[in-house]
PDB file of N, CA and C in Angstrom:
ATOM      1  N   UNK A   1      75.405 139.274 168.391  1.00  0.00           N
ATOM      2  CA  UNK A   1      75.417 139.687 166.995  1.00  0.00           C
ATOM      3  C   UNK A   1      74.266 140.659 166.767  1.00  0.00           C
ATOM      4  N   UNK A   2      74.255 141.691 166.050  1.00  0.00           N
ATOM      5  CA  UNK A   2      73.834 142.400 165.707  1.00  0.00           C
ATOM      6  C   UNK A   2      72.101 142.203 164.982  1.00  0.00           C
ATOM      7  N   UNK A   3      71.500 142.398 165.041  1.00  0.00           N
ATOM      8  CA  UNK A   3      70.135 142.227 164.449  1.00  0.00           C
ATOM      9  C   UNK A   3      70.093 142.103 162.685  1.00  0.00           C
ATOM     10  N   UNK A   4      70.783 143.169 162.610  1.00  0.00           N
ATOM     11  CA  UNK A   4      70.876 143.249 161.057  1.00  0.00           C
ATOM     12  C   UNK A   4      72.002 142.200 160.555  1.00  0.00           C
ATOM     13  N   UNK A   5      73.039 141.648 161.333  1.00  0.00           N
ATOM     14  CA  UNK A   5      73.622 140.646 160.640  1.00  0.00           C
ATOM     15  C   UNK A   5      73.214 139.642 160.862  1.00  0.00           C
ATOM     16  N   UNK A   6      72.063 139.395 161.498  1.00  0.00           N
ATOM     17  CA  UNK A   6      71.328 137.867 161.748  1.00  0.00           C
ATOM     18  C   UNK A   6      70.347 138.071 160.118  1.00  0.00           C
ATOM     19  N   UNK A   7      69.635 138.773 159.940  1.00  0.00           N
ATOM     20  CA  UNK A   7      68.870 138.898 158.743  1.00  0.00           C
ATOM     21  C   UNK A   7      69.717 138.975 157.555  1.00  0.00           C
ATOM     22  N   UNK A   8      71.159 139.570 157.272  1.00  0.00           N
ATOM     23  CA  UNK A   8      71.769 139.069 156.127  1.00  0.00           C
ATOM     24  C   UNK A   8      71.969 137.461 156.255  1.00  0.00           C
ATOM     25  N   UNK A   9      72.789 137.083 157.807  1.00  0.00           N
ATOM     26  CA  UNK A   9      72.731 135.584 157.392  1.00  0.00           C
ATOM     27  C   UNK A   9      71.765 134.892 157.146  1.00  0.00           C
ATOM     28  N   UNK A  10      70.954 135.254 157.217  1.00  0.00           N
ATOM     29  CA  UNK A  10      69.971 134.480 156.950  1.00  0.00           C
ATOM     30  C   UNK A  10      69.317 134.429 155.875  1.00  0.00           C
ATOM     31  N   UNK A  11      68.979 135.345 155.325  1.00  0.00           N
ATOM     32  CA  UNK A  11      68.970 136.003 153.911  1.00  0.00           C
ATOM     33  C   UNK A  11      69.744 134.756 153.067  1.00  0.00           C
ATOM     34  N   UNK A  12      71.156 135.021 153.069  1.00  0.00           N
ATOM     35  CA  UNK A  12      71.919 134.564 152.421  1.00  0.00           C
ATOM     36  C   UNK A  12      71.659 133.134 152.502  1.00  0.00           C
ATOM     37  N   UNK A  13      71.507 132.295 153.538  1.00  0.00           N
ATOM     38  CA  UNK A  13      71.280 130.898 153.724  1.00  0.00           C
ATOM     39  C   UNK A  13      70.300 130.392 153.195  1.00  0.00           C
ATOM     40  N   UNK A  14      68.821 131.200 153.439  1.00  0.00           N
ATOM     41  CA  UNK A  14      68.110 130.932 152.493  1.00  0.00           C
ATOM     42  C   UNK A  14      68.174 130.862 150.616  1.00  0.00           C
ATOM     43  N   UNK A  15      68.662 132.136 150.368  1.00  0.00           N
ATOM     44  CA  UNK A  15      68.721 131.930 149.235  1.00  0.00           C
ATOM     45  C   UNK A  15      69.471 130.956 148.399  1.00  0.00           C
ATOM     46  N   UNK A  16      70.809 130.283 149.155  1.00  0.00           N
ATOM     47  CA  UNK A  16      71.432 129.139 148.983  1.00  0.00           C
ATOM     48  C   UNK A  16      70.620 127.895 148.630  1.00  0.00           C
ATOM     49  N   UNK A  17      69.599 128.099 149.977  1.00  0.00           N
ATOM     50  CA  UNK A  17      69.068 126.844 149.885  1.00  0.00           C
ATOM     51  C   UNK A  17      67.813 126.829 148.568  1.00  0.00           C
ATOM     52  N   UNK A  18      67.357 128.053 148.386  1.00  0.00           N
ATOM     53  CA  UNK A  18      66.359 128.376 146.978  1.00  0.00           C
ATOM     54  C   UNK A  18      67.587 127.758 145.181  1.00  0.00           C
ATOM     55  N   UNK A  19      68.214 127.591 145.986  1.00  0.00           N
ATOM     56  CA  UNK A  19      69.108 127.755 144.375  1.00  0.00           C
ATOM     57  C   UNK A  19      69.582 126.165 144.561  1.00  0.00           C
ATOM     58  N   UNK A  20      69.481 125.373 145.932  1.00  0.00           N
ATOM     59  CA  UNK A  20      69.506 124.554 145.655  1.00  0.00           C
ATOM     60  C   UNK A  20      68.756 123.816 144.838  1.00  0.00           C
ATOM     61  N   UNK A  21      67.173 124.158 145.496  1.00  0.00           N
ATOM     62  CA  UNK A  21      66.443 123.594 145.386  1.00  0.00           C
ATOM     63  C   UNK A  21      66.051 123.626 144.064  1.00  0.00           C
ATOM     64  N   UNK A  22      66.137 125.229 143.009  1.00  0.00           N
ATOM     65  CA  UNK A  22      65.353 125.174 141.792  1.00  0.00           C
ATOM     66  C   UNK A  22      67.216 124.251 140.937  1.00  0.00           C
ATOM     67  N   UNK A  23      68.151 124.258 141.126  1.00  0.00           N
ATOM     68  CA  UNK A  23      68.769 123.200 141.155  1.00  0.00           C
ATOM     69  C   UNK A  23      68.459 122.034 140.841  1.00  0.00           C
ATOM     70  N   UNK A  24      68.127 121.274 141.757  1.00  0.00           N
ATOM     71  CA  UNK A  24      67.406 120.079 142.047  1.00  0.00           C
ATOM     72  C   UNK A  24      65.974 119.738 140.958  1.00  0.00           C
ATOM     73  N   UNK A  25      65.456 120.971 140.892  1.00  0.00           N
ATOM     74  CA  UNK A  25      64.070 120.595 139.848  1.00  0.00           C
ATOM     75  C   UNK A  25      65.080 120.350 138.560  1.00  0.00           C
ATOM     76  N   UNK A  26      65.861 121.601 138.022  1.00  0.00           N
ATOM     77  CA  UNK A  26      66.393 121.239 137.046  1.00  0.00           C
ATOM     78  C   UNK A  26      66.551 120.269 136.525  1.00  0.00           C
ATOM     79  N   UNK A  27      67.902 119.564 137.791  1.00  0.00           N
ATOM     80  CA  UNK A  27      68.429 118.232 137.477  1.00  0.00           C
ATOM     81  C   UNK A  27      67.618 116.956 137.125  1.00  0.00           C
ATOM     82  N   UNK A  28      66.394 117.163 138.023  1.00  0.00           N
ATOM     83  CA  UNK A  28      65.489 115.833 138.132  1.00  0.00           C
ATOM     84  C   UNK A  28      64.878 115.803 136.806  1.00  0.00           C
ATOM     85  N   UNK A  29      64.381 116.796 135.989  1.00  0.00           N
ATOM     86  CA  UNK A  29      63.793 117.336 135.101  1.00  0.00           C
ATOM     87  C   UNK A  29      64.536 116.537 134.226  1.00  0.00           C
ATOM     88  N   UNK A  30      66.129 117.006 133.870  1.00  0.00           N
ATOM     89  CA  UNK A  30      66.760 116.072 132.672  1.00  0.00           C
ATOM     90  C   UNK A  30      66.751 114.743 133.071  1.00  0.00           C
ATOM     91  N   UNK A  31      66.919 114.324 133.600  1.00  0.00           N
ATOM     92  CA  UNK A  31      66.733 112.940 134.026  1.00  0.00           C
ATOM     93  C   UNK A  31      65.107 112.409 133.563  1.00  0.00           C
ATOM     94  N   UNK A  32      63.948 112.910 134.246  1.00  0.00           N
ATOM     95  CA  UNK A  32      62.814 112.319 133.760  1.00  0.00           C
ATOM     96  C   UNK A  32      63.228 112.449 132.175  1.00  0.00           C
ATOM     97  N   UNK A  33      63.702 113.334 131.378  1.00  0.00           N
ATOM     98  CA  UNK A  33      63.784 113.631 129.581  1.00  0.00           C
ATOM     99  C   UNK A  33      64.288 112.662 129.180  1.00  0.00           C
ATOM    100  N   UNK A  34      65.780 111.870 130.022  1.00  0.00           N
ATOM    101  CA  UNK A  34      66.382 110.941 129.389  1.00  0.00           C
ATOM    102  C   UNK A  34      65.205 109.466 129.972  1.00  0.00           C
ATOM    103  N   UNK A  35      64.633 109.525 130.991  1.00  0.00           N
ATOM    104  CA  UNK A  35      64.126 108.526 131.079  1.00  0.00           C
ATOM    105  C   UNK A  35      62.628 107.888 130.147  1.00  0.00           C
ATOM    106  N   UNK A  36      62.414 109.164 129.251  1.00  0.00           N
ATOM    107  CA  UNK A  36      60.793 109.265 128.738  1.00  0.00           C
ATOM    108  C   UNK A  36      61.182 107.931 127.686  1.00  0.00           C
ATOM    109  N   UNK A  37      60.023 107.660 127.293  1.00  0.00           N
ATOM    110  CA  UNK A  37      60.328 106.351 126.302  1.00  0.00           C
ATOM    111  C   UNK A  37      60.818 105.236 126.838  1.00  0.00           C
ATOM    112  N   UNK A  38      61.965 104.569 127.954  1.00  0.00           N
ATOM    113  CA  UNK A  38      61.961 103.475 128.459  1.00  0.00           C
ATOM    114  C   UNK A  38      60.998 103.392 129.379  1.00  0.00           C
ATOM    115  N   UNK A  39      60.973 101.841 129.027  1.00  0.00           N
ATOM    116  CA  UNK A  39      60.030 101.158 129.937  1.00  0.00           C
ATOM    117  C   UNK A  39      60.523 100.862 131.208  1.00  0.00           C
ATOM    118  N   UNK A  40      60.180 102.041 131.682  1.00  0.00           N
ATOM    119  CA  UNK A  40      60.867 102.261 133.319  1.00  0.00           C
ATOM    120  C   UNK A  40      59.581 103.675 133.988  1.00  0.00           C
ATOM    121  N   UNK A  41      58.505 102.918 134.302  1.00  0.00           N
ATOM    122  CA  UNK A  41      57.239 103.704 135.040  1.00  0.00           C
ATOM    123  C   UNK A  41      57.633 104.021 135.927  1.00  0.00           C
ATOM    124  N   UNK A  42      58.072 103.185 136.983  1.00  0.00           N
ATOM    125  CA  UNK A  42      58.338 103.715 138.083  1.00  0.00           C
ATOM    126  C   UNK A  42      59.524 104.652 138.699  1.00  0.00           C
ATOM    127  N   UNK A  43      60.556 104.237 138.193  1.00  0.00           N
ATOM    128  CA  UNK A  43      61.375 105.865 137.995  1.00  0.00           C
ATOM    129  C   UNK A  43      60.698 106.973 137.542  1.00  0.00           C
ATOM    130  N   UNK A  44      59.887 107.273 136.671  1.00  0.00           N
ATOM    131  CA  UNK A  44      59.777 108.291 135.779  1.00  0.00           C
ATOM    132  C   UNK A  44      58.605 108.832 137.123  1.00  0.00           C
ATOM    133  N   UNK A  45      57.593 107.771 137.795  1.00  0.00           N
ATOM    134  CA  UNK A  45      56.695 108.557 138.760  1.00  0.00           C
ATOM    135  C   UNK A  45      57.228 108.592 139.721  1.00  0.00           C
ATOM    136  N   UNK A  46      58.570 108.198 140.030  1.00  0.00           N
ATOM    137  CA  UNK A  46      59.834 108.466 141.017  1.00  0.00           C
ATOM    138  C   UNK A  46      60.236 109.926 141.071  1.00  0.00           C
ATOM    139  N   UNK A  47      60.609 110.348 139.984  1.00  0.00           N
ATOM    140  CA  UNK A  47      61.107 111.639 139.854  1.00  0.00           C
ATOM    141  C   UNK A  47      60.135 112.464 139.609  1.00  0.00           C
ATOM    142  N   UNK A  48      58.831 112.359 138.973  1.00  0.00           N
ATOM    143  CA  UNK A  48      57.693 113.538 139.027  1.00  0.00           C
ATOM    144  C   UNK A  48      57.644 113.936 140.754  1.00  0.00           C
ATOM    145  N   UNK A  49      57.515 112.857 141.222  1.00  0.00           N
ATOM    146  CA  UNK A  49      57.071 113.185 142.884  1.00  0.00           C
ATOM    147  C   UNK A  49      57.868 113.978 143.007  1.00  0.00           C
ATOM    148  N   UNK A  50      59.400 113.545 142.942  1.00  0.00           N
ATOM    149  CA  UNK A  50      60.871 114.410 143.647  1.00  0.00           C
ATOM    150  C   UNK A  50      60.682 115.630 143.018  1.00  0.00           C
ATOM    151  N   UNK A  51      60.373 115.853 141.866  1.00  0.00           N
ATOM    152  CA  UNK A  51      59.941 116.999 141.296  1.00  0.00           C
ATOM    153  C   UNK A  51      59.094 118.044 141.855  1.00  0.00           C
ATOM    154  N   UNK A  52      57.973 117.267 142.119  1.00  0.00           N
ATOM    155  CA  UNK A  52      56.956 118.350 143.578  1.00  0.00           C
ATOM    156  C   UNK A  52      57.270 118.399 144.330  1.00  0.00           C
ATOM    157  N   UNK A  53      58.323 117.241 145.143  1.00  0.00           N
ATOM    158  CA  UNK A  53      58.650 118.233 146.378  1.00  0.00           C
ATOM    159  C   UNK A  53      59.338 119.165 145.875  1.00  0.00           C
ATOM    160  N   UNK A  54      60.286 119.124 145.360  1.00  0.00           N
ATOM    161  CA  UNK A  54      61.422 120.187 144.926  1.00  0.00           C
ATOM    162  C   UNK A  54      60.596 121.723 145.087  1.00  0.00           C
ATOM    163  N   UNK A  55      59.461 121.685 144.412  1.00  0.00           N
ATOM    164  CA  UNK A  55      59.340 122.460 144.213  1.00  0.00           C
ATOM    165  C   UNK A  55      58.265 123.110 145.097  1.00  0.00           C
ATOM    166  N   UNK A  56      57.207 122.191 145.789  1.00  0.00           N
ATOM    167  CA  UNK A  56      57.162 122.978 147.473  1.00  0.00           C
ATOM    168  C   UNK A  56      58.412 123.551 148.473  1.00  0.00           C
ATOM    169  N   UNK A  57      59.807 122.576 148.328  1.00  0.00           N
ATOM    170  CA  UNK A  57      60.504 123.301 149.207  1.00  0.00           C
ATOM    171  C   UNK A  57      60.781 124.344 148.784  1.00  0.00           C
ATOM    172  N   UNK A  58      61.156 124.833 147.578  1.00  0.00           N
ATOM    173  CA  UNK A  58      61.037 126.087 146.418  1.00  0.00           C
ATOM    174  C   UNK A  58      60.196 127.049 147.568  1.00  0.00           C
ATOM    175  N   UNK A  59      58.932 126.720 147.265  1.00  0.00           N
ATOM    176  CA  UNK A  59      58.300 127.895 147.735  1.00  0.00           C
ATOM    177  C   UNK A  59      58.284 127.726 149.503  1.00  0.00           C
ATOM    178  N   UNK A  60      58.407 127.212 149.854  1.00  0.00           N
ATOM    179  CA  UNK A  60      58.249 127.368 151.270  1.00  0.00           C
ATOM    180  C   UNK A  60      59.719 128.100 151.539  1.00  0.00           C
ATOM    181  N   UNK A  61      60.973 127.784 151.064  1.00  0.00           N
ATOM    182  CA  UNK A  61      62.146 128.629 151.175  1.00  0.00           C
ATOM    183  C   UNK A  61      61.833 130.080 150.797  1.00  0.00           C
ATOM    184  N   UNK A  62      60.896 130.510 149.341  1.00  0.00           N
ATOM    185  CA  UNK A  62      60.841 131.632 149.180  1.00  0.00           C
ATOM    186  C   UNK A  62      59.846 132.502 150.091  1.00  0.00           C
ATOM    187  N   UNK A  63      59.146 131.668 151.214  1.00  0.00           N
ATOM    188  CA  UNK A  63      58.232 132.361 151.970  1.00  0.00           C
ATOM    189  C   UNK A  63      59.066 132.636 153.032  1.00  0.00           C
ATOM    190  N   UNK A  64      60.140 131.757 153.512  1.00  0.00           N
ATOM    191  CA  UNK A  64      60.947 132.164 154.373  1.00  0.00           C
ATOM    192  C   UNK A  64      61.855 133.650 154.058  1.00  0.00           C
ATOM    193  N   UNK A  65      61.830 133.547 153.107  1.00  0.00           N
ATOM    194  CA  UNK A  65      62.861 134.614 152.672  1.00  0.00           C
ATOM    195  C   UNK A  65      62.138 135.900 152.105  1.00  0.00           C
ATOM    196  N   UNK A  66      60.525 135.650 152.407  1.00  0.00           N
ATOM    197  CA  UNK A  66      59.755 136.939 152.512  1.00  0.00           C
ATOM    198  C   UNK A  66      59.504 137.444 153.676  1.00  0.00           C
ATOM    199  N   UNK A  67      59.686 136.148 154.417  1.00  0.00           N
ATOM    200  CA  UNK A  67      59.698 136.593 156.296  1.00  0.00           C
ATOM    201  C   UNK A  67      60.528 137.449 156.413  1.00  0.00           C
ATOM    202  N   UNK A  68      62.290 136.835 155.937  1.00  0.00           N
ATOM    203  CA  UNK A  68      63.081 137.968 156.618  1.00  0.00           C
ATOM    204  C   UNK A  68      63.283 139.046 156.007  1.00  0.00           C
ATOM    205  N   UNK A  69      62.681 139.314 154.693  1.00  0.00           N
ATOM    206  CA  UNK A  69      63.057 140.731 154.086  1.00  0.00           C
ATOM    207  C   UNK A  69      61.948 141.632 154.712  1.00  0.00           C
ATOM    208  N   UNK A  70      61.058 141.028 155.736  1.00  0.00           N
ATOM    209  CA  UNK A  70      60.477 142.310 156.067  1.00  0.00           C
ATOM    210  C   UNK A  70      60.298 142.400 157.578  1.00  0.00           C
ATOM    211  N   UNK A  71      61.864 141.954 158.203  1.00  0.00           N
ATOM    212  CA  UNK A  71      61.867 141.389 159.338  1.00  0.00           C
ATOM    213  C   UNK A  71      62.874 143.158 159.449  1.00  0.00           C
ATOM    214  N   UNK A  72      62.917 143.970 160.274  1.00  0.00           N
ATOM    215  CA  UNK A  72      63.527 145.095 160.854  1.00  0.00           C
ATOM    216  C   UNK A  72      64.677 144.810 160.795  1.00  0.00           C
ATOM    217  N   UNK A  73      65.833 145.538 160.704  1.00  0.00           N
ATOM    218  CA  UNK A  73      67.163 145.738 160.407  1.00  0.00           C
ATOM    219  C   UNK A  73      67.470 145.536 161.994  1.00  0.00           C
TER     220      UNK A  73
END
């Protein structure tokens, strides 16, 4: 395969996985909203955590995907 179609796929895979991920913050996000006010602590510091990861994998996907945009055709 071609050089330059390894960097679109890849491109593309990454960014999948970026849209999962800010996705994922979203979702967790309404969930902590519906959970605020019950007396339920430990879910709520359940989902802050899931929340940071979310959003390290966020950026570690978007560093990947600064790798390959300046990776040669």
């Amino acid at each position: 395969m071609q050089r330059k179609l390894y960097k679109e796929l890849w491109t593309m895979r990454f960014q999948k996985m970026l849209k999962l991920e800010e996705q994922s913050i979203t979702d967790y996000g309404s969930i902590l909203k519906e959970c605020k006010g019950k007396k339920n602590s430990v879910l709520e510091t359940d989902l802050k955590k899931l929340i940071l990861d979310e959003k390290k994998h966020a950026k570690l996907v978007r560093e990947l995907l600064s790798i390959v945009n300046r990776q040669e055709d």
